[in-house]
C-alpha atoms as a PDB file:
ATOM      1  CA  UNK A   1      17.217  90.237  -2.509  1.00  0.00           C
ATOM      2  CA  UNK A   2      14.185  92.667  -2.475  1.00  0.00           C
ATOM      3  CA  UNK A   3      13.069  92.441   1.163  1.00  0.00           C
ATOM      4  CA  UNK A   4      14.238  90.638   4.671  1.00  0.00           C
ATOM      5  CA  UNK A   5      11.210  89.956   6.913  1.00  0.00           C
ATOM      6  CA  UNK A   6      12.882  89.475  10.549  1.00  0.00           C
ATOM      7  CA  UNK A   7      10.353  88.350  13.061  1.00  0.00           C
ATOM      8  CA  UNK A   8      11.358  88.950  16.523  1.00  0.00           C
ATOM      9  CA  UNK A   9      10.764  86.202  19.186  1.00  0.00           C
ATOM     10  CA  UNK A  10      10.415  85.796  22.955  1.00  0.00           C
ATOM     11  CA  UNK A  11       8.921  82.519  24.764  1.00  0.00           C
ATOM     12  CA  UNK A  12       5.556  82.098  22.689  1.00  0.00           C
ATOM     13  CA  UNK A  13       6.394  79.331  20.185  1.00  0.00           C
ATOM     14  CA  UNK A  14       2.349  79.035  19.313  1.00  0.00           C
ATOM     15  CA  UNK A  15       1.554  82.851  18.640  1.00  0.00           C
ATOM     16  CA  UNK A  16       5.474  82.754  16.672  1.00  0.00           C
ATOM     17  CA  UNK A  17       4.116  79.761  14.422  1.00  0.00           C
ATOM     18  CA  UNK A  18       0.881  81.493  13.815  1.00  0.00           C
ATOM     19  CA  UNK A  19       2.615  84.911  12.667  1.00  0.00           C
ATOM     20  CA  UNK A  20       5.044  82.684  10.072  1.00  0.00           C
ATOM     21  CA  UNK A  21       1.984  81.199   8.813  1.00  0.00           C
ATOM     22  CA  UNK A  22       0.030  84.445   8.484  1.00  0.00           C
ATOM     23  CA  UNK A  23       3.355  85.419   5.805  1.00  0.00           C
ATOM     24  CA  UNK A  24       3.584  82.176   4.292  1.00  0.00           C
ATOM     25  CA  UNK A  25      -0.118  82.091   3.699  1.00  0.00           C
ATOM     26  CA  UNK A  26      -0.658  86.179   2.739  1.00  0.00           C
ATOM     27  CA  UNK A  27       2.626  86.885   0.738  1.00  0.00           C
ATOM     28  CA  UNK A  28       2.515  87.193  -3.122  1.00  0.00           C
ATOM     29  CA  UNK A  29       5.826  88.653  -3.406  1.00  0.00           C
ATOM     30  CA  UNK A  30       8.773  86.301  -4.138  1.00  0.00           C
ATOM     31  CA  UNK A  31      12.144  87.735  -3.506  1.00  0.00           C
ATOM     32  CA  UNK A  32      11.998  87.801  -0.343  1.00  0.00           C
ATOM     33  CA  UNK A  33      13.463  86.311   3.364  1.00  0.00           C
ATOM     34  CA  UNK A  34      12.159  85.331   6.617  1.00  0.00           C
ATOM     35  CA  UNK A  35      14.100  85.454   9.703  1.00  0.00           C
ATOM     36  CA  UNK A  36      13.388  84.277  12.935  1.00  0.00           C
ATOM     37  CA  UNK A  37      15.540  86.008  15.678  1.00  0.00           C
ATOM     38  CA  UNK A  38      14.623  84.704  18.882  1.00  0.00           C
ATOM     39  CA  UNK A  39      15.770  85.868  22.964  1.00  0.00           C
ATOM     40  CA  UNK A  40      16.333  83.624  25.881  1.00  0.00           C
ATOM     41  CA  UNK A  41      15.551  80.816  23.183  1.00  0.00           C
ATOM     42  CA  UNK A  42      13.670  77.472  24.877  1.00  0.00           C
ATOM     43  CA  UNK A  43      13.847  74.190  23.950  1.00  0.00           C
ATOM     44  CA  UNK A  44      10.250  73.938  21.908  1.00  0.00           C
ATOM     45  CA  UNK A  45      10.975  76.825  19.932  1.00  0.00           C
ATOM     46  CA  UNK A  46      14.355  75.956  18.522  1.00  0.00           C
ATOM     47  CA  UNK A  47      12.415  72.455  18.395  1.00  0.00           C
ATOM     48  CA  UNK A  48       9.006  73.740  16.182  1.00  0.00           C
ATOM     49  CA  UNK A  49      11.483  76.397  14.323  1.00  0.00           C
ATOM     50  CA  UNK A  50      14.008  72.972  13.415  1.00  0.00           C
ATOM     51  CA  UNK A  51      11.487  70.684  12.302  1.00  0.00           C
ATOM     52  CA  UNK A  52       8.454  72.853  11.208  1.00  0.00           C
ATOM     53  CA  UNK A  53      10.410  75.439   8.926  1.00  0.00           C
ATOM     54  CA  UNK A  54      14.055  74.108   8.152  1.00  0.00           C
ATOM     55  CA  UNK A  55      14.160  76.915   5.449  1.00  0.00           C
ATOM     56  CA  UNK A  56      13.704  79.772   8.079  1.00  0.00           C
ATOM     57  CA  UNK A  57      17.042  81.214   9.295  1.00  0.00           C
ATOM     58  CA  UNK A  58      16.161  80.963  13.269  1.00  0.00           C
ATOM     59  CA  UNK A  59      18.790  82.971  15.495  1.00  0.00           C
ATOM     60  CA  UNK A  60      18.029  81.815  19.077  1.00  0.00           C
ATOM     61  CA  UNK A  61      19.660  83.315  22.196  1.00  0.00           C
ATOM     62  CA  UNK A  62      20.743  81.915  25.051  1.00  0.00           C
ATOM     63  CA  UNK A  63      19.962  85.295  26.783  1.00  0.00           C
ATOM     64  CA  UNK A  64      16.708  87.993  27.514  1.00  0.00           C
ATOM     65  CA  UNK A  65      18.413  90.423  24.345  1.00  0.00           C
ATOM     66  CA  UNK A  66      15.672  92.570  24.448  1.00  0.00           C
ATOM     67  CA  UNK A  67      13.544  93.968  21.200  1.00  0.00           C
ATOM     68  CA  UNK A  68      16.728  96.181  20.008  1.00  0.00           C
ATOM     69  CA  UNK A  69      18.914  92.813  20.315  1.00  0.00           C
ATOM     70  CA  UNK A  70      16.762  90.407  18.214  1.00  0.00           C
ATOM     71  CA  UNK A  71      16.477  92.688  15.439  1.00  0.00           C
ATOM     72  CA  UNK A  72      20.446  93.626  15.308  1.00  0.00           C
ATOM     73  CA  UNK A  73      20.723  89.744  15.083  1.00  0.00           C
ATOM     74  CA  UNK A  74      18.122  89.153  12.455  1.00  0.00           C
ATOM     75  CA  UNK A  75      19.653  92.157  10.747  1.00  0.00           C
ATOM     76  CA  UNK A  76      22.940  90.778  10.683  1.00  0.00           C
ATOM     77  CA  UNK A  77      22.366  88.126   8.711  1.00  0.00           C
ATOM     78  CA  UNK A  78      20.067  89.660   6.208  1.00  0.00           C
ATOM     79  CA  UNK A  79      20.034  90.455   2.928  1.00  0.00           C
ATOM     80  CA  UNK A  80      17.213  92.464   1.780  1.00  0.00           C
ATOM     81  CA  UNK A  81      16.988  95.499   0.319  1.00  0.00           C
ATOM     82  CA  UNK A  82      14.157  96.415   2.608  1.00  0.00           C
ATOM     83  CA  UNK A  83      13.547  94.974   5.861  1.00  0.00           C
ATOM     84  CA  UNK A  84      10.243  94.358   7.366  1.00  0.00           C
ATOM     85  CA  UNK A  85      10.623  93.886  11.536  1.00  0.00           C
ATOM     86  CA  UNK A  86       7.841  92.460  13.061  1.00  0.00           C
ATOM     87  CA  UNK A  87       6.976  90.888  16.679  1.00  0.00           C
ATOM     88  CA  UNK A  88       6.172  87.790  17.225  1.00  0.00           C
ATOM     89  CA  UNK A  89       2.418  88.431  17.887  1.00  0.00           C
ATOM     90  CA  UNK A  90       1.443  89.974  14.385  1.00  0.00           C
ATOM     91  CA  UNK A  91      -0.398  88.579  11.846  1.00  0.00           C
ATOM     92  CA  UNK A  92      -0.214  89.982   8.668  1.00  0.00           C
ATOM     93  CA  UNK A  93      -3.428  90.190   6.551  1.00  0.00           C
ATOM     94  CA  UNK A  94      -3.461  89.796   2.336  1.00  0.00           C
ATOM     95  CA  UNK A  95      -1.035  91.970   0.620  1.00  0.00           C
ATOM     96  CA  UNK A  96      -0.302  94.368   3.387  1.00  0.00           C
ATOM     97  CA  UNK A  97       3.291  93.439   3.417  1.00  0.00           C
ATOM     98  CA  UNK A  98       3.387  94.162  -0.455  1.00  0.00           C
ATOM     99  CA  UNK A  99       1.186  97.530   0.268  1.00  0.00           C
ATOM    100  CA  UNK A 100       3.994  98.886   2.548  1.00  0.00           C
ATOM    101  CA  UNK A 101       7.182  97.899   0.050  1.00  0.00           C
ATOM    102  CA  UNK A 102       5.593  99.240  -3.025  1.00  0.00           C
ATOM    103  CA  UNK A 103       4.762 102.945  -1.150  1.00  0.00           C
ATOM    104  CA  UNK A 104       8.598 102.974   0.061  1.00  0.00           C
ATOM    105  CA  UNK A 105       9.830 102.270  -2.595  1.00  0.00           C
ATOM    106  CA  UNK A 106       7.653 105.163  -4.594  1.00  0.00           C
ATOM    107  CA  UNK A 107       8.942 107.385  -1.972  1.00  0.00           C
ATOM    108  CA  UNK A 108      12.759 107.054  -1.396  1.00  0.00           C
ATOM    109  CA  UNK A 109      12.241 109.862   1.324  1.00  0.00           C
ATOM    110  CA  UNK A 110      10.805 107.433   3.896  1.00  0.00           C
ATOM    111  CA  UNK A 111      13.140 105.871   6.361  1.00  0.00           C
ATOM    112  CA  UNK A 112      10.231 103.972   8.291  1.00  0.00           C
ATOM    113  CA  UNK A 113       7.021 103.070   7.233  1.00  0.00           C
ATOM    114  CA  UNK A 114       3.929 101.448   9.619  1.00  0.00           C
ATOM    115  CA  UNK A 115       0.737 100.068   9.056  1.00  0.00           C
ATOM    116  CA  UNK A 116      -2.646 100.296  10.775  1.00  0.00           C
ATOM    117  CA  UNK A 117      -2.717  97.699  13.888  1.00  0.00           C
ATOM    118  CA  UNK A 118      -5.659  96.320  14.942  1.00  0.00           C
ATOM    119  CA  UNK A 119      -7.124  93.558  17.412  1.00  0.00           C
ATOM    120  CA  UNK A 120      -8.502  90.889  16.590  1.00  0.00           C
ATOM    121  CA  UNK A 121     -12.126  92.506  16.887  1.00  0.00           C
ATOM    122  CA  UNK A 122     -10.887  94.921  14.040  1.00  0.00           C
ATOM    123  CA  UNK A 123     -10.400  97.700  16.773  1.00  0.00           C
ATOM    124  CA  UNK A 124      -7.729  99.816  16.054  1.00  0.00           C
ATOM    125  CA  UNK A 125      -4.651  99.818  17.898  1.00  0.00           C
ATOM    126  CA  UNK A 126      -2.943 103.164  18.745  1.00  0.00           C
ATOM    127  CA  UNK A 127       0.593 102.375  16.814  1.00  0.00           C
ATOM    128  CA  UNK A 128       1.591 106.129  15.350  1.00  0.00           C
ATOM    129  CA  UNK A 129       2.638 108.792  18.513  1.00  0.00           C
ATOM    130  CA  UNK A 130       3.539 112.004  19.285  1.00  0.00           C
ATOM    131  CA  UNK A 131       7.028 112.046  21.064  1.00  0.00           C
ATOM    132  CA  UNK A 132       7.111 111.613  24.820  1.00  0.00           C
ATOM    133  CA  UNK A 133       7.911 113.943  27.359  1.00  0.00           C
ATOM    134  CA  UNK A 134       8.306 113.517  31.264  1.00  0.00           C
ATOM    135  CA  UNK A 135       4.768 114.649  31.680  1.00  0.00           C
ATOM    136  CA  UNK A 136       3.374 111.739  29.480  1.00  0.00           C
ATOM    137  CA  UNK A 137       5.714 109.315  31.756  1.00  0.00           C
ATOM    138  CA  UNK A 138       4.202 110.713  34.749  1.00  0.00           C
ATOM    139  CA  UNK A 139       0.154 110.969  33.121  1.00  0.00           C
ATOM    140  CA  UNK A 140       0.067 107.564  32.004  1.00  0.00           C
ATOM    141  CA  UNK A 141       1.777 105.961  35.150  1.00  0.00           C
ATOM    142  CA  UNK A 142      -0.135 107.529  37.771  1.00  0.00           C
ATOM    143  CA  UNK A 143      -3.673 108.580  38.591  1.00  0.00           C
ATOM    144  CA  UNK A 144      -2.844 111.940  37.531  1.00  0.00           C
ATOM    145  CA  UNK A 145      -3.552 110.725  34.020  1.00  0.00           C
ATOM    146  CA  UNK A 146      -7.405 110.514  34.991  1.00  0.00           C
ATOM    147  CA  UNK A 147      -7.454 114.241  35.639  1.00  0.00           C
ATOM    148  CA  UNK A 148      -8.880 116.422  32.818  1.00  0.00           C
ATOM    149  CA  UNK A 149      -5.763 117.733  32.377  1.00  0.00           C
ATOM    150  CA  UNK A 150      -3.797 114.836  32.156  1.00  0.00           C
ATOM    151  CA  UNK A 151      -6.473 112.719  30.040  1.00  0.00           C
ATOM    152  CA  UNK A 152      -6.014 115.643  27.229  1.00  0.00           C
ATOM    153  CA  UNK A 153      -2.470 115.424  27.451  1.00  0.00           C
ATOM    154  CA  UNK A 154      -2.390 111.579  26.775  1.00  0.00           C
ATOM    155  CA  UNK A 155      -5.098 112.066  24.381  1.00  0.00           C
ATOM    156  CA  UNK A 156      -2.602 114.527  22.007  1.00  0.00           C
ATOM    157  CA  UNK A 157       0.300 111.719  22.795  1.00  0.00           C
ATOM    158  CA  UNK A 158      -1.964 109.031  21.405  1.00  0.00           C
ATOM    159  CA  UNK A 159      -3.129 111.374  18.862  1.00  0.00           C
ATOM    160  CA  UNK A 160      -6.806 110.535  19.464  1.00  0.00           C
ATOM    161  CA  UNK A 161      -8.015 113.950  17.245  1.00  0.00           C
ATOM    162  CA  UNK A 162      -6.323 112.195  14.014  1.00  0.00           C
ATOM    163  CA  UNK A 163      -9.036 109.642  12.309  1.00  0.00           C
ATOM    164  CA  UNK A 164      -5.933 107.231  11.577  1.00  0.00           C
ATOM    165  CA  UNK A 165      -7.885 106.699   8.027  1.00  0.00           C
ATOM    166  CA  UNK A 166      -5.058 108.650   6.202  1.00  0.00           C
ATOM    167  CA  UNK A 167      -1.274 108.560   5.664  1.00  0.00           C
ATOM    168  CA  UNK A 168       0.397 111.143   7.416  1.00  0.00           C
ATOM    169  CA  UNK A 169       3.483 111.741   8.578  1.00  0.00           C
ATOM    170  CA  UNK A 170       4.403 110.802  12.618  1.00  0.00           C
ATOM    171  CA  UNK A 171       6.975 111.183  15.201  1.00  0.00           C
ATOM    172  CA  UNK A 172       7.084 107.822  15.920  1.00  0.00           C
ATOM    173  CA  UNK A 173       5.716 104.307  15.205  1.00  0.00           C
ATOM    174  CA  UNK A 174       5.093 101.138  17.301  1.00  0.00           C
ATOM    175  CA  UNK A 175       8.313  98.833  16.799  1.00  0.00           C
ATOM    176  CA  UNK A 176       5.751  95.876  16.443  1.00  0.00           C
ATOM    177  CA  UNK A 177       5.511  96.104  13.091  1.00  0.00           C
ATOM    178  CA  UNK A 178       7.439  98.677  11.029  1.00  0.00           C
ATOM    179  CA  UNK A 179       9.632  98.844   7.454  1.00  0.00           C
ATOM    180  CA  UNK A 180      12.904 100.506   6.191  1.00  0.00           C
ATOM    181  CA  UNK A 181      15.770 100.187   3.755  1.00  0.00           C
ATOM    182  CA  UNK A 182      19.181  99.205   4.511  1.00  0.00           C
ATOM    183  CA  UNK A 183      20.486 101.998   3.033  1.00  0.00           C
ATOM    184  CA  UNK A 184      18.609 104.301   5.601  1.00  0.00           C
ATOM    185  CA  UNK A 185      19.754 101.952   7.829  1.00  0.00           C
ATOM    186  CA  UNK A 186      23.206 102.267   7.142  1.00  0.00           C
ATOM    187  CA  UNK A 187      23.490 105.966   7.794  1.00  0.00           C
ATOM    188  CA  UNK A 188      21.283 106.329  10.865  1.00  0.00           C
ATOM    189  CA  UNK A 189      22.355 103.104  12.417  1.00  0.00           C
ATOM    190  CA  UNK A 190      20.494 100.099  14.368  1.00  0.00           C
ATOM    191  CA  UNK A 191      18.426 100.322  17.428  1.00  0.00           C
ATOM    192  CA  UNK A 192      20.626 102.023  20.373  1.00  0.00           C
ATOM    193  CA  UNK A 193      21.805  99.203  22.342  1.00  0.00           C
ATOM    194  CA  UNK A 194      21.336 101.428  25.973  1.00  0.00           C
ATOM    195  CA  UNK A 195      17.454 100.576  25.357  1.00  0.00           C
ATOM    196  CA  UNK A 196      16.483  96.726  26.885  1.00  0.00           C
ATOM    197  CA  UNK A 197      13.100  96.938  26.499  1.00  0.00           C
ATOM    198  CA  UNK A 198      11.007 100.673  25.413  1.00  0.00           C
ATOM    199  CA  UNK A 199      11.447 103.383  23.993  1.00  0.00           C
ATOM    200  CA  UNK A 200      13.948 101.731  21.084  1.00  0.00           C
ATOM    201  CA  UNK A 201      11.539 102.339  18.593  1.00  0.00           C
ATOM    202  CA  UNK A 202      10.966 106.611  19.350  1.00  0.00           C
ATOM    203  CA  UNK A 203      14.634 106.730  19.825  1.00  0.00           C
ATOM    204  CA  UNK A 204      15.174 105.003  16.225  1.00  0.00           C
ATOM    205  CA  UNK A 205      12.347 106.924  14.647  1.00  0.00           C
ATOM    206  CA  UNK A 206      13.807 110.242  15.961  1.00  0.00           C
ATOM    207  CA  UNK A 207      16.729 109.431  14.412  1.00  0.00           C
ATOM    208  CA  UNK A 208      15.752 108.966  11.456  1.00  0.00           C
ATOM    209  CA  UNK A 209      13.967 112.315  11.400  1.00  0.00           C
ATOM    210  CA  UNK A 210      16.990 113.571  12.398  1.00  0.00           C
ATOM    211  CA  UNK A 211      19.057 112.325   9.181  1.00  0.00           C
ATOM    212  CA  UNK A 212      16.138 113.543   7.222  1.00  0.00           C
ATOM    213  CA  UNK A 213      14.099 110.651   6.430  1.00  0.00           C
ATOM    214  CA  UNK A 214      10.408 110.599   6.861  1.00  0.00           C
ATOM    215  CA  UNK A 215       8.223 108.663   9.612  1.00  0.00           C
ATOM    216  CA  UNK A 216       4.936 107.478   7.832  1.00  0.00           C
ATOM    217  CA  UNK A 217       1.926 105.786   9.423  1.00  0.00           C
ATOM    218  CA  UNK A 218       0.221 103.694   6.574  1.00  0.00           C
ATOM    219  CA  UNK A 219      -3.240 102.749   6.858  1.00  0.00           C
ATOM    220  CA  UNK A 220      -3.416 101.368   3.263  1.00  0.00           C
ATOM    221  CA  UNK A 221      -1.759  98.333   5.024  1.00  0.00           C
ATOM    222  CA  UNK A 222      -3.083  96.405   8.138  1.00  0.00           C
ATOM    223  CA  UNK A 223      -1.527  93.824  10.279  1.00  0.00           C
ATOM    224  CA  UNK A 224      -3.630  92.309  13.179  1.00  0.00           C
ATOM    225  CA  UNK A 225      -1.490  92.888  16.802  1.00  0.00           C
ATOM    226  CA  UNK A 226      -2.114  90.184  19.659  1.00  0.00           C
ATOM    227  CA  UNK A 227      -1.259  92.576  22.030  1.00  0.00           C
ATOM    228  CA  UNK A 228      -1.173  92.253  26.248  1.00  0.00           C
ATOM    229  CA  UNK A 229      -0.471  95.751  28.257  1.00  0.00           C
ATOM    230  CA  UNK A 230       1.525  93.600  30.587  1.00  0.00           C
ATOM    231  CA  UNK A 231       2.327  96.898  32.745  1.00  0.00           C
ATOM    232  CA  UNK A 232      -0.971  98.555  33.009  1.00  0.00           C
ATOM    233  CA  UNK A 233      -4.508  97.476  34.684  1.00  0.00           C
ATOM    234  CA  UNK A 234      -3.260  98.354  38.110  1.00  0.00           C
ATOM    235  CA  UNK A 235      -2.979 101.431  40.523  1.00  0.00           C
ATOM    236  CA  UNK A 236      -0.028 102.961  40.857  1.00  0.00           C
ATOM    237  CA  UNK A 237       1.076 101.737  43.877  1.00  0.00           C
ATOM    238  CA  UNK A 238       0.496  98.343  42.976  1.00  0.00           C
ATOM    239  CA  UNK A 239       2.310  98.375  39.469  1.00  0.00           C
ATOM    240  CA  UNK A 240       5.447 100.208  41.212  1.00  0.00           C
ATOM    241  CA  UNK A 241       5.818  97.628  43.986  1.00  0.00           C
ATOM    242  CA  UNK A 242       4.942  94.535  41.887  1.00  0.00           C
ATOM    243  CA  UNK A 243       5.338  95.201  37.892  1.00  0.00           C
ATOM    244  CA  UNK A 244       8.642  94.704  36.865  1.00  0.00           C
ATOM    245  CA  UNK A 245       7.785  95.743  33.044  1.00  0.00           C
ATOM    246  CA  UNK A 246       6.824  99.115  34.867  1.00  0.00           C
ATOM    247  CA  UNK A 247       9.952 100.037  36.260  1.00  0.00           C
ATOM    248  CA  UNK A 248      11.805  98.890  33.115  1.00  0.00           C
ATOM    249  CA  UNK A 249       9.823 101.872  31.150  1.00  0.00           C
ATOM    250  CA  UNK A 250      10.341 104.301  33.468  1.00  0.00           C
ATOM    251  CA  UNK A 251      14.317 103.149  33.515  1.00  0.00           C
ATOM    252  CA  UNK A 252      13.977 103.372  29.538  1.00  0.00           C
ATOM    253  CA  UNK A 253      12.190 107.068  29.757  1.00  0.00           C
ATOM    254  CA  UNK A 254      14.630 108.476  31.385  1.00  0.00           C
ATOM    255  CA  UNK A 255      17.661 107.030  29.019  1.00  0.00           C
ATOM    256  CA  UNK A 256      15.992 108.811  26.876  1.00  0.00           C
ATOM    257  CA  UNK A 257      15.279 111.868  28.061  1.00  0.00           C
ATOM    258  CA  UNK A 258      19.011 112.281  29.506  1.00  0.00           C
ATOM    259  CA  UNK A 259      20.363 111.199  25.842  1.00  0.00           C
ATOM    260  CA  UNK A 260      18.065 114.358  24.471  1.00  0.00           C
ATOM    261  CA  UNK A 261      18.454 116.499  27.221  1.00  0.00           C
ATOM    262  CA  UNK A 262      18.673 119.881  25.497  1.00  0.00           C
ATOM    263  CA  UNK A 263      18.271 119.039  22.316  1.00  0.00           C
ATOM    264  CA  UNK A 264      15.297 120.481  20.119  1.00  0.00           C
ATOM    265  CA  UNK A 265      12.929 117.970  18.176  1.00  0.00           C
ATOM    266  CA  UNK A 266      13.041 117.196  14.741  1.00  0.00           C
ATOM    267  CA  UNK A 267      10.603 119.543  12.876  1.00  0.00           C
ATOM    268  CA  UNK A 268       8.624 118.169  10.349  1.00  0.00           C
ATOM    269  CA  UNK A 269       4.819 118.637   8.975  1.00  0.00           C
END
């Protein structure tokens, strides 16, 4: 089989429905899979996913498995060639799913490949990064990051100077939507399984830099992102004392920055 589509799921049965219908409706290719990989599975999804698409191979969860746990379940039982991982809330527009596979597979050099994000008012959605360091934690999670300073250093993070019009090569993509090959896969390895929500995605990209493969951010190919900042909108006393999504990212920063304590990036262009 050419390519595996796994869409992960958590507790939004409507926006899931409305992503599997964006694929059905937008896909021209015909060797391919979907697979629905849902956590801390309710009743109405395994319900809508039963009756609505019996040909859909739906792997619910009794338990919150996190982003890195879905997709080692969808990947598990896949059979693709490729593998497309997308959220829940994407919807993919006409043949950006086909734009993606036929560029990786012109360029065998490519471990993971992203498209342009964008909301549904055709803004764009930051979804290619620079890699994080504790500053960036502490910039973006406190009113520090409204200095001049700080606003300059989130601006280079978010890589705000690049027009996002061209491909280019990235340290790291938004998990939301991204493809690879299995056999990338099968020498760098799934998602680290430390990570239960952030910072899965930089740790898998810089991994894949690491075993040599390239990260590329593809605006040739766009996928719409209903996406909610769940942890941001307050001050920063507020989010610490009430925002449990912010204390999980701060948890997941510094996993991360204790795995790659002393250990140089990847270089690339």
């Amino acid at each position: 089989m050419e390519l595996s589509i796994i869409i992960t799921s958590y507790k939004n049965p409507e926006l899931l429905k409305v992503c599997i219908d964006s694929i059905k409706n937008n896909i021209t290719l015909s060797d391919y899979e979907i697979i629905v990989a849902d956590s801390e599975t309710e009743e109405k999804t395994e319900m809508m996913m039963r009756e609505d698409y019996p040909q859909i191979k739906f792997i619910p969860s009794k338990e919150n498995i996190g982003f890195g746990g879905t997709v080692r379940n969808g990947y598990g039982v896949s059979q693709g060639e490729y593998v497309l991982i997308l959220n829940g809330d994407i919807l993919v527009k006409k043949y950006s799913i086909e734009k993606l596979l036929e560029y990786a597979k012109k360029n065998p050099q490519i471990g993971i490949i992203g498209p342009k994000l964008l909301g549904f008012n055709e803004a764009l959605q930051p979804s290619c990064f620079r890699y994080y360091t504790p500053l960036t934690i502490v910039y973006r999670r406190t009113f520090l990051g409204k200095l001049k300073i700080g606003q300059k250093h989130i601006d280079k993070f978010l890589m705000k100077e690049f027009d996002h019009k061209s491909i280019k090569e990235v340290d790291w993509i938004q998990g939301s939507a991204m493809m690879t090959r299995r056999m990338a896969i099968s020498k760098v390895g799934l998602l680290d399984s430390q990570f239960k929500m952030y910072f899965e995605d930089v740790d898998w990209c810089r991994r894949f830099w690491e075993n040599n493969y390239k990260i590329i951010y593809f605006p040739e190919a766009e996928m719409y992102h209903y996406h909610g900042r769940g942890s941001a909108g307050k001050n920063v006393i507020q989010s610490l004392l009430s925002n449990r999504l912010t204390w999980l990212h701060i948890k997941s920063a510094i996993l991360y920055f204790w795995k790659y304590w002393g250990k140089p990036l990847p270089k690339h262009k």
